[in-house]
C-alpha atoms as a PDB file:
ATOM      1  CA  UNK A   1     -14.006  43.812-184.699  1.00  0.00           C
ATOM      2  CA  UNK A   2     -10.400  44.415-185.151  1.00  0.00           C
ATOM      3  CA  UNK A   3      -8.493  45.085-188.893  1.00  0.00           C
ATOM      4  CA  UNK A   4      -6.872  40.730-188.618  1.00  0.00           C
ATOM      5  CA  UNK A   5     -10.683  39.836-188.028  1.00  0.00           C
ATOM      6  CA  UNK A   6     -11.775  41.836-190.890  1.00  0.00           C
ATOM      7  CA  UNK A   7      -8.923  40.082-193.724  1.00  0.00           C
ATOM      8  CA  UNK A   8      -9.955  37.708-195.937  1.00  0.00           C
ATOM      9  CA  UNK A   9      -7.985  34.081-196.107  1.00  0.00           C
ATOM     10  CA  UNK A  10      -5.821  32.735-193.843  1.00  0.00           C
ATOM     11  CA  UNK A  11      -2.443  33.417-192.412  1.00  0.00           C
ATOM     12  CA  UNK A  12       1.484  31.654-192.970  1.00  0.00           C
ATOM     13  CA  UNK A  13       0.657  27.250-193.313  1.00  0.00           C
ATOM     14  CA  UNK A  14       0.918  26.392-189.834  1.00  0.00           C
ATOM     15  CA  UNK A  15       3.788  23.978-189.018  1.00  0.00           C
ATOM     16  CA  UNK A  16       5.948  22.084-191.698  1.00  0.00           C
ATOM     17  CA  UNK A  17       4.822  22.822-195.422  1.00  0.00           C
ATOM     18  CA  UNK A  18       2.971  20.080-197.333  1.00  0.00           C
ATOM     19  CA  UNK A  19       5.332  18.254-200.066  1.00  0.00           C
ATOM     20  CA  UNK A  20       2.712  18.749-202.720  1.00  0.00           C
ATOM     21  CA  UNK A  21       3.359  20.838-205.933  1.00  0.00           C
ATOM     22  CA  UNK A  22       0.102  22.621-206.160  1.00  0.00           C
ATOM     23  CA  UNK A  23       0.858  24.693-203.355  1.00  0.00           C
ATOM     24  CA  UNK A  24       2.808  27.876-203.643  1.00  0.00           C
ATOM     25  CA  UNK A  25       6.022  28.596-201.186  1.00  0.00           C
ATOM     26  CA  UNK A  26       5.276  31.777-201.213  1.00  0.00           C
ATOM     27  CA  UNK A  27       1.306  31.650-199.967  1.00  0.00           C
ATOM     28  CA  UNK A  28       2.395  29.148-197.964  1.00  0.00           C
ATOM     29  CA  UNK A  29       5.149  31.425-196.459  1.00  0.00           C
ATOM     30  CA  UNK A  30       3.157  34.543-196.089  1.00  0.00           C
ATOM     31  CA  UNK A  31      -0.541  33.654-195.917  1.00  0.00           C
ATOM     32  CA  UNK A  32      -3.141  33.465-198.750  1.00  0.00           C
ATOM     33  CA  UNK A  33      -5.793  36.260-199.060  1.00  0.00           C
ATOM     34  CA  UNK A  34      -6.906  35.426-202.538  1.00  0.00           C
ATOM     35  CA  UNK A  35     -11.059  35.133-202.909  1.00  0.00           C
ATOM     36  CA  UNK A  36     -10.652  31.816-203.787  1.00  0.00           C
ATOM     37  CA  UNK A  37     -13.042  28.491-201.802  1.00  0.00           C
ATOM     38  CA  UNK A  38     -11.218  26.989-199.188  1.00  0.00           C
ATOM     39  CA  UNK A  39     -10.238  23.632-201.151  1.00  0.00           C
ATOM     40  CA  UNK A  40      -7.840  25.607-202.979  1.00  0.00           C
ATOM     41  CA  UNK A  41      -6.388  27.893-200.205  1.00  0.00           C
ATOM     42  CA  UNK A  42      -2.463  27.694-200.784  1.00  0.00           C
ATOM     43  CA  UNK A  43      -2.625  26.528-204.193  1.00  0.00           C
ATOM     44  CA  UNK A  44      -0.739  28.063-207.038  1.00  0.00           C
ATOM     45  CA  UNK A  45      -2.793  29.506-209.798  1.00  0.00           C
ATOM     46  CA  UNK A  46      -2.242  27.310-212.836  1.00  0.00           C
ATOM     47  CA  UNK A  47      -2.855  24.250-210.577  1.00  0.00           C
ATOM     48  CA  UNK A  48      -6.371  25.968-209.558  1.00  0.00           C
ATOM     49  CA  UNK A  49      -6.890  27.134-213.027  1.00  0.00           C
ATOM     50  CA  UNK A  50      -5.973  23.003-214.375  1.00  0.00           C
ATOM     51  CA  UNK A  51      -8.250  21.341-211.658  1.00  0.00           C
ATOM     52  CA  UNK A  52     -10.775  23.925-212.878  1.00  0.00           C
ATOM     53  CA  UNK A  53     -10.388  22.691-216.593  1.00  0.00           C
ATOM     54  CA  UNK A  54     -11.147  18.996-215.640  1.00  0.00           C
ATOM     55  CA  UNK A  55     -14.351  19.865-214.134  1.00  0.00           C
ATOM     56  CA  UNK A  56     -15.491  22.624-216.261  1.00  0.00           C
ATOM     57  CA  UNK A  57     -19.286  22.353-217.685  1.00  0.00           C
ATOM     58  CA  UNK A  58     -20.281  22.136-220.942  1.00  0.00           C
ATOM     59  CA  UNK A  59     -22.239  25.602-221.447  1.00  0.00           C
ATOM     60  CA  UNK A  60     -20.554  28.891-222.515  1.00  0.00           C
ATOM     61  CA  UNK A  61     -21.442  32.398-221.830  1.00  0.00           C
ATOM     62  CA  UNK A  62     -21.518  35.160-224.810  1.00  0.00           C
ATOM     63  CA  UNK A  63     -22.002  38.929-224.114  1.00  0.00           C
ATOM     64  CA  UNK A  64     -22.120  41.712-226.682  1.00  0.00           C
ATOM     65  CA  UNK A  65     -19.610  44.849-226.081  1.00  0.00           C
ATOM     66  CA  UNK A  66     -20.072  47.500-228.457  1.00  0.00           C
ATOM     67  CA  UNK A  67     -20.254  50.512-226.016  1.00  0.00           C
ATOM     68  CA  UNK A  68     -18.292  48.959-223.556  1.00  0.00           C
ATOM     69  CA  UNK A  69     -20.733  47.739-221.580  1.00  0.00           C
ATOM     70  CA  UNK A  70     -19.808  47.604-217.321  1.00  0.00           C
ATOM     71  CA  UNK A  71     -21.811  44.403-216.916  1.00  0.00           C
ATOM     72  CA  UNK A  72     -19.406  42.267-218.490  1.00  0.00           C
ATOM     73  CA  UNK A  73     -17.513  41.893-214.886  1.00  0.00           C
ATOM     74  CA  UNK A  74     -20.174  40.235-213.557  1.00  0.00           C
ATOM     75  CA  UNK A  75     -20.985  37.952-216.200  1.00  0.00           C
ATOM     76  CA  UNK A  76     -17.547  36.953-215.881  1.00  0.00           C
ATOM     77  CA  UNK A  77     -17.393  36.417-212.403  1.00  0.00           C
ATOM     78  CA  UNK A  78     -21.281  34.487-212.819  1.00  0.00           C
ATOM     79  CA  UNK A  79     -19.355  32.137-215.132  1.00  0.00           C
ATOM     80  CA  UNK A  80     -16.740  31.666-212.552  1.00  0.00           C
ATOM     81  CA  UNK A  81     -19.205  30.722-210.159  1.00  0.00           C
ATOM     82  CA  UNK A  82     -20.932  28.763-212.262  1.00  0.00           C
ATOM     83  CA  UNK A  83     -17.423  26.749-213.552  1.00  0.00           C
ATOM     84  CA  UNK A  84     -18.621  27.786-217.864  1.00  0.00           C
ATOM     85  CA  UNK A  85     -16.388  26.319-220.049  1.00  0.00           C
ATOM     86  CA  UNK A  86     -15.741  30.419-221.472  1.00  0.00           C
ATOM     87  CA  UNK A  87     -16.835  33.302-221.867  1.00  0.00           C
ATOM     88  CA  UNK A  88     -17.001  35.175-224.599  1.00  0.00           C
ATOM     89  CA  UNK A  89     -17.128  38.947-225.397  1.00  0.00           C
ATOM     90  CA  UNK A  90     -18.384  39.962-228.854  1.00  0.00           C
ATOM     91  CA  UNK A  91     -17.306  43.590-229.756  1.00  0.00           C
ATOM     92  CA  UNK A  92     -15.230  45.885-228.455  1.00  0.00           C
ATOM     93  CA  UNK A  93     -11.859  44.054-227.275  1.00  0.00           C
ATOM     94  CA  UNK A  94     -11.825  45.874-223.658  1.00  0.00           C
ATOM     95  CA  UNK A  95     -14.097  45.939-221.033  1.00  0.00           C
ATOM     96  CA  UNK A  96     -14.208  46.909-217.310  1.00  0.00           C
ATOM     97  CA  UNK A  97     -12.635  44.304-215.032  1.00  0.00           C
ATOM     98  CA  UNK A  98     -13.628  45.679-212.159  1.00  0.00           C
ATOM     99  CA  UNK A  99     -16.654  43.871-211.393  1.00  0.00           C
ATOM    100  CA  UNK A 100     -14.809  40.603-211.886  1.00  0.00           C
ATOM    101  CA  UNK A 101     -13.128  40.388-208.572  1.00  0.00           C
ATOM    102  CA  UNK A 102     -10.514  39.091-210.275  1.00  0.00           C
ATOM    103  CA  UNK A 103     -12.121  35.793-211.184  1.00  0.00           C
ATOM    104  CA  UNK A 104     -11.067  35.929-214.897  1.00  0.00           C
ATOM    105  CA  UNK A 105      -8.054  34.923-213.781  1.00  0.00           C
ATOM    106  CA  UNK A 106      -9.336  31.666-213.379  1.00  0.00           C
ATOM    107  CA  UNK A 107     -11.829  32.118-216.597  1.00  0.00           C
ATOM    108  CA  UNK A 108     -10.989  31.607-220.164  1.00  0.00           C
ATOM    109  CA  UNK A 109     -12.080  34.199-221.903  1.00  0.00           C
ATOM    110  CA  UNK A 110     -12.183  34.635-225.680  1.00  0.00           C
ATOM    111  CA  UNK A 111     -12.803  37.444-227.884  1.00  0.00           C
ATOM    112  CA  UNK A 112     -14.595  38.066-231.450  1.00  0.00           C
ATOM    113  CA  UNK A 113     -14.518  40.761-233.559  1.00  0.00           C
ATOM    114  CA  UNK A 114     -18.059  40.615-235.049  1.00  0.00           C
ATOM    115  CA  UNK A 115     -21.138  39.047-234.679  1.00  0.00           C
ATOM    116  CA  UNK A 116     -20.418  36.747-237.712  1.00  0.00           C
ATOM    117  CA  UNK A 117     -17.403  35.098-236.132  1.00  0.00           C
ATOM    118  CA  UNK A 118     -18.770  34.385-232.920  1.00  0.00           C
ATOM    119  CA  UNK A 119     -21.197  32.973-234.805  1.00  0.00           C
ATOM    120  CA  UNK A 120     -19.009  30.650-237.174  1.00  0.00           C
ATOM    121  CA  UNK A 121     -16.747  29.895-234.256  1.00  0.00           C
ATOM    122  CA  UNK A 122     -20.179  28.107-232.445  1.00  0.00           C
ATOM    123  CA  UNK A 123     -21.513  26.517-235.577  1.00  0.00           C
ATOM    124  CA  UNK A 124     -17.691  25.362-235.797  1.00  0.00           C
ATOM    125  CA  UNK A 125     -18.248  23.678-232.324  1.00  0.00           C
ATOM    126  CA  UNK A 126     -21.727  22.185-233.373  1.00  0.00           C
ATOM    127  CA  UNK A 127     -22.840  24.833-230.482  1.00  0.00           C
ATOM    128  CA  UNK A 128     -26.428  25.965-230.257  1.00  0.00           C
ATOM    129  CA  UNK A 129     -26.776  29.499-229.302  1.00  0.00           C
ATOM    130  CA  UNK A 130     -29.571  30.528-227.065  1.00  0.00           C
ATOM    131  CA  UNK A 131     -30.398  34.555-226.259  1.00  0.00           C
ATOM    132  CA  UNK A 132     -31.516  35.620-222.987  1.00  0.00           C
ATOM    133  CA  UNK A 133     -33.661  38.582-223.593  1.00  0.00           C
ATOM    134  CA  UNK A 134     -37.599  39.555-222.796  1.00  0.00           C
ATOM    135  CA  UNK A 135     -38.444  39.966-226.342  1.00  0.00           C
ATOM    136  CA  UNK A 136     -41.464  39.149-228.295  1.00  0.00           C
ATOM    137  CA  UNK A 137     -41.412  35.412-229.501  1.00  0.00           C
ATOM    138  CA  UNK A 138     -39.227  34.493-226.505  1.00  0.00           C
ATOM    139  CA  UNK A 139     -40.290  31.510-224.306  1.00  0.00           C
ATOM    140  CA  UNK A 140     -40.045  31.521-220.828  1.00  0.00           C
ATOM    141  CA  UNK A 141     -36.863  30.241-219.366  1.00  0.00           C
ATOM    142  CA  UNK A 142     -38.796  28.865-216.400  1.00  0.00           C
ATOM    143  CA  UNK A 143     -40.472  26.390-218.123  1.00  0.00           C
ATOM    144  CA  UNK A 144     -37.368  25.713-220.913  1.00  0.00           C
ATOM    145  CA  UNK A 145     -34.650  23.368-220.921  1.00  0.00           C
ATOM    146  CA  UNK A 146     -30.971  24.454-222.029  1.00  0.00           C
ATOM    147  CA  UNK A 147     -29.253  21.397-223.746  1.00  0.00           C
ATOM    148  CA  UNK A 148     -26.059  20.270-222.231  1.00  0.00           C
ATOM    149  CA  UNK A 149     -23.403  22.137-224.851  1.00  0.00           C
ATOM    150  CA  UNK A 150     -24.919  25.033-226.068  1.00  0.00           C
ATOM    151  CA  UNK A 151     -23.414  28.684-225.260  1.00  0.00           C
ATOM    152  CA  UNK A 152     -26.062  31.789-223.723  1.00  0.00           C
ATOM    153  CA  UNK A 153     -26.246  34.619-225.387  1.00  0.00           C
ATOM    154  CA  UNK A 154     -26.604  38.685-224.000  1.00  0.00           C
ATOM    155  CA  UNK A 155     -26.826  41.673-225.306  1.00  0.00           C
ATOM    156  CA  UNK A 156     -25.830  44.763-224.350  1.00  0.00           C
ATOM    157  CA  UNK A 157     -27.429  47.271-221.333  1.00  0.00           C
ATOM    158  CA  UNK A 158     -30.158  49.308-222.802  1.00  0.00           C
ATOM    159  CA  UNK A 159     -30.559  47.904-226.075  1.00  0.00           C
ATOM    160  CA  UNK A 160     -30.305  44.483-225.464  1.00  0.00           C
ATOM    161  CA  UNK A 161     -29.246  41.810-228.348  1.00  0.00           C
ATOM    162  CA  UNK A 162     -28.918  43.090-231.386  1.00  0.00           C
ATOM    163  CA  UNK A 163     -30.739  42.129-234.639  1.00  0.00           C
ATOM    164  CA  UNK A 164     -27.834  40.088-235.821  1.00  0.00           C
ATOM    165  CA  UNK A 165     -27.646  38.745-232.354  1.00  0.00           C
ATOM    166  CA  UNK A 166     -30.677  37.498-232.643  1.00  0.00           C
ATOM    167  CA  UNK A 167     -30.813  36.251-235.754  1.00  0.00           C
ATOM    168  CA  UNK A 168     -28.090  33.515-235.012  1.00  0.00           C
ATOM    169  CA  UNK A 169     -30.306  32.565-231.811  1.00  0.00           C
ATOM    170  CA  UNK A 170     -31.395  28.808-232.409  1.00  0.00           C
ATOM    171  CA  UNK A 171     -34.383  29.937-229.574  1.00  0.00           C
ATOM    172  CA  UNK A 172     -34.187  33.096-227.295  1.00  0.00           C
ATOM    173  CA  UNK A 173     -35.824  32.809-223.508  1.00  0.00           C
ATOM    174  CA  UNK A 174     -36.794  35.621-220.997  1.00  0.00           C
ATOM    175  CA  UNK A 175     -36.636  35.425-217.892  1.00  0.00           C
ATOM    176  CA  UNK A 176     -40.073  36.487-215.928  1.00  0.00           C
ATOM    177  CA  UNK A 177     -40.340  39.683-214.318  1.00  0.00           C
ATOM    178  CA  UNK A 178     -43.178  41.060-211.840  1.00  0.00           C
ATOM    179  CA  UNK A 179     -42.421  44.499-211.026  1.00  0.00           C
ATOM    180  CA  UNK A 180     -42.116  47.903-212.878  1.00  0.00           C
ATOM    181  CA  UNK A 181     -39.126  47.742-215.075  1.00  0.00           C
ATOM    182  CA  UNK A 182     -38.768  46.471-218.505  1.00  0.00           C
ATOM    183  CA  UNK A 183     -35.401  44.473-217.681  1.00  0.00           C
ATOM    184  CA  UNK A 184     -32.943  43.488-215.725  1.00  0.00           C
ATOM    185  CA  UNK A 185     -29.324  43.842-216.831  1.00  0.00           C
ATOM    186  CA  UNK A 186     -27.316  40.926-218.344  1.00  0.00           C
ATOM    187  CA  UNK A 187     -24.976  40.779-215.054  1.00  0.00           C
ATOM    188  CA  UNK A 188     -27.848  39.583-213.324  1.00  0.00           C
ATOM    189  CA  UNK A 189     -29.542  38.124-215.924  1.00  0.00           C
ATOM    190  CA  UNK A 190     -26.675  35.975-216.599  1.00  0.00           C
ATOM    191  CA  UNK A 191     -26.043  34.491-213.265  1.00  0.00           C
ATOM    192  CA  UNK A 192     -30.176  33.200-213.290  1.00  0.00           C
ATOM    193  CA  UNK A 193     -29.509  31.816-216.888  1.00  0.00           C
ATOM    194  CA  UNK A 194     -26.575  29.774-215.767  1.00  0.00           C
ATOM    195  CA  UNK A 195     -27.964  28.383-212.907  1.00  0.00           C
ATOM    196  CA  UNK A 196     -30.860  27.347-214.826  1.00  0.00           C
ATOM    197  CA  UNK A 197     -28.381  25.386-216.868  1.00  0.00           C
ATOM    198  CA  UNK A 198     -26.809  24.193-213.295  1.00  0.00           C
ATOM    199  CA  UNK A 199     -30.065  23.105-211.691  1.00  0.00           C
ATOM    200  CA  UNK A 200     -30.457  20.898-214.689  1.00  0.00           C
ATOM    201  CA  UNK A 201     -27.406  19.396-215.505  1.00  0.00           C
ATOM    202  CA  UNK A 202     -24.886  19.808-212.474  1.00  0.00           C
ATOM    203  CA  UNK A 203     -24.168  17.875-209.778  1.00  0.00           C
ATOM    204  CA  UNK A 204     -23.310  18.873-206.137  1.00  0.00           C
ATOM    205  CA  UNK A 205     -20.538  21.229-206.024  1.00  0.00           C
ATOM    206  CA  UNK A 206     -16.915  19.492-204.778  1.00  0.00           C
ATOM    207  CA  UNK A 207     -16.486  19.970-200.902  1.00  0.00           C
END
């Protein structure tokens, strides 16, 4: 396999240009290798990021960062996937952007100091919070139903929510395990929470 088979995207817009402001001269000029779905190859970000806002869903994603947790990435990039209408980091302002491919470029992603004003900013919203965590008293997320606006809830590796965390939890699910360990972490835990929200709520994705 040669290094051109091996690039991501596609090359310069073959032939004349389209006469279409979403798309950028300059991908259009040089080639687009962005990780981005083939609908918006081309496309300049704020036009990706507004078609993005028309469509995004009603459930937002909340992860706790007090030790600056490296699964906040993929939560973020989950969400992306998953088109949530934010995400939310409670804690510690910075966080590892690594795993995120870049995707919360296309995210919206908001930021609370404390537990407390998360937790006002959701009742502000009218937003139920649900907490994903195998806990006793949780119900199983397999046999739950998230409502349409609510916002999911994680806590961080190791510890998992914390008690104030779960205190503001209108209901906290787990999600069932079968093997040896006592958890999985919230990067992974958060992409089978949101499509549990997806299977019952979305639609088919947009060709």
């Amino acid at each position: 396999m040669t290094d051109d088979q091996l690039e991501v995207g596609v090359g310069p817009w073959p032939g004349s240009p389209p006469d279409d402001p979403r798309y950028d001269p300059q991908l259009l000029a040089e080639g687009d290798r962005r990780n981005v779905v083939d609908r918006y190859r081309y496309w300049r970000h704020e036009a990706i990021v507004a078609d993005l806002d028309r469509r995004r869903h009603g459930f937002h994603v909340a992860i706790e960062n007090w030790q600056h947790d490296f699964n906040i990435g993929t939560v973020v990039r989950n969400a992306n996937a998953f088109l949530a209408a934010e995400v939310h980091i409670v804690g510690r302002r910075r966080w590892n952007r690594r795993g995120a491919m870049v995707t919360d470029r296309y995210q919206h992603v908001r930021h609370h100091e404390t537990i407390e004003e998360f937790v006002d900013w959701a009742a502000g919203r009218r937003l139920p919070v649900f907490g994903i965590d195998n806990l006793p008293g949780s119900r199983p997320l397999e046999t739950g139903t998230l409502p349409r606006d609510c916002v999911l809830l994680f806590g961080q590796e190791g510890p998992g929510l914390s008690e104030p965390a779960r205190a503001a939890c209108e209901q906290l699910y787990s999600i069932a395990q079968y093997g040896s360990t006592r958890s999985i972490n919230a990067g992974v835990a958060s992409g089978i929470a949101m499509h549990a929200w997806i299977r019952t709520h979305a639609g088919p994705p947009p060709g």
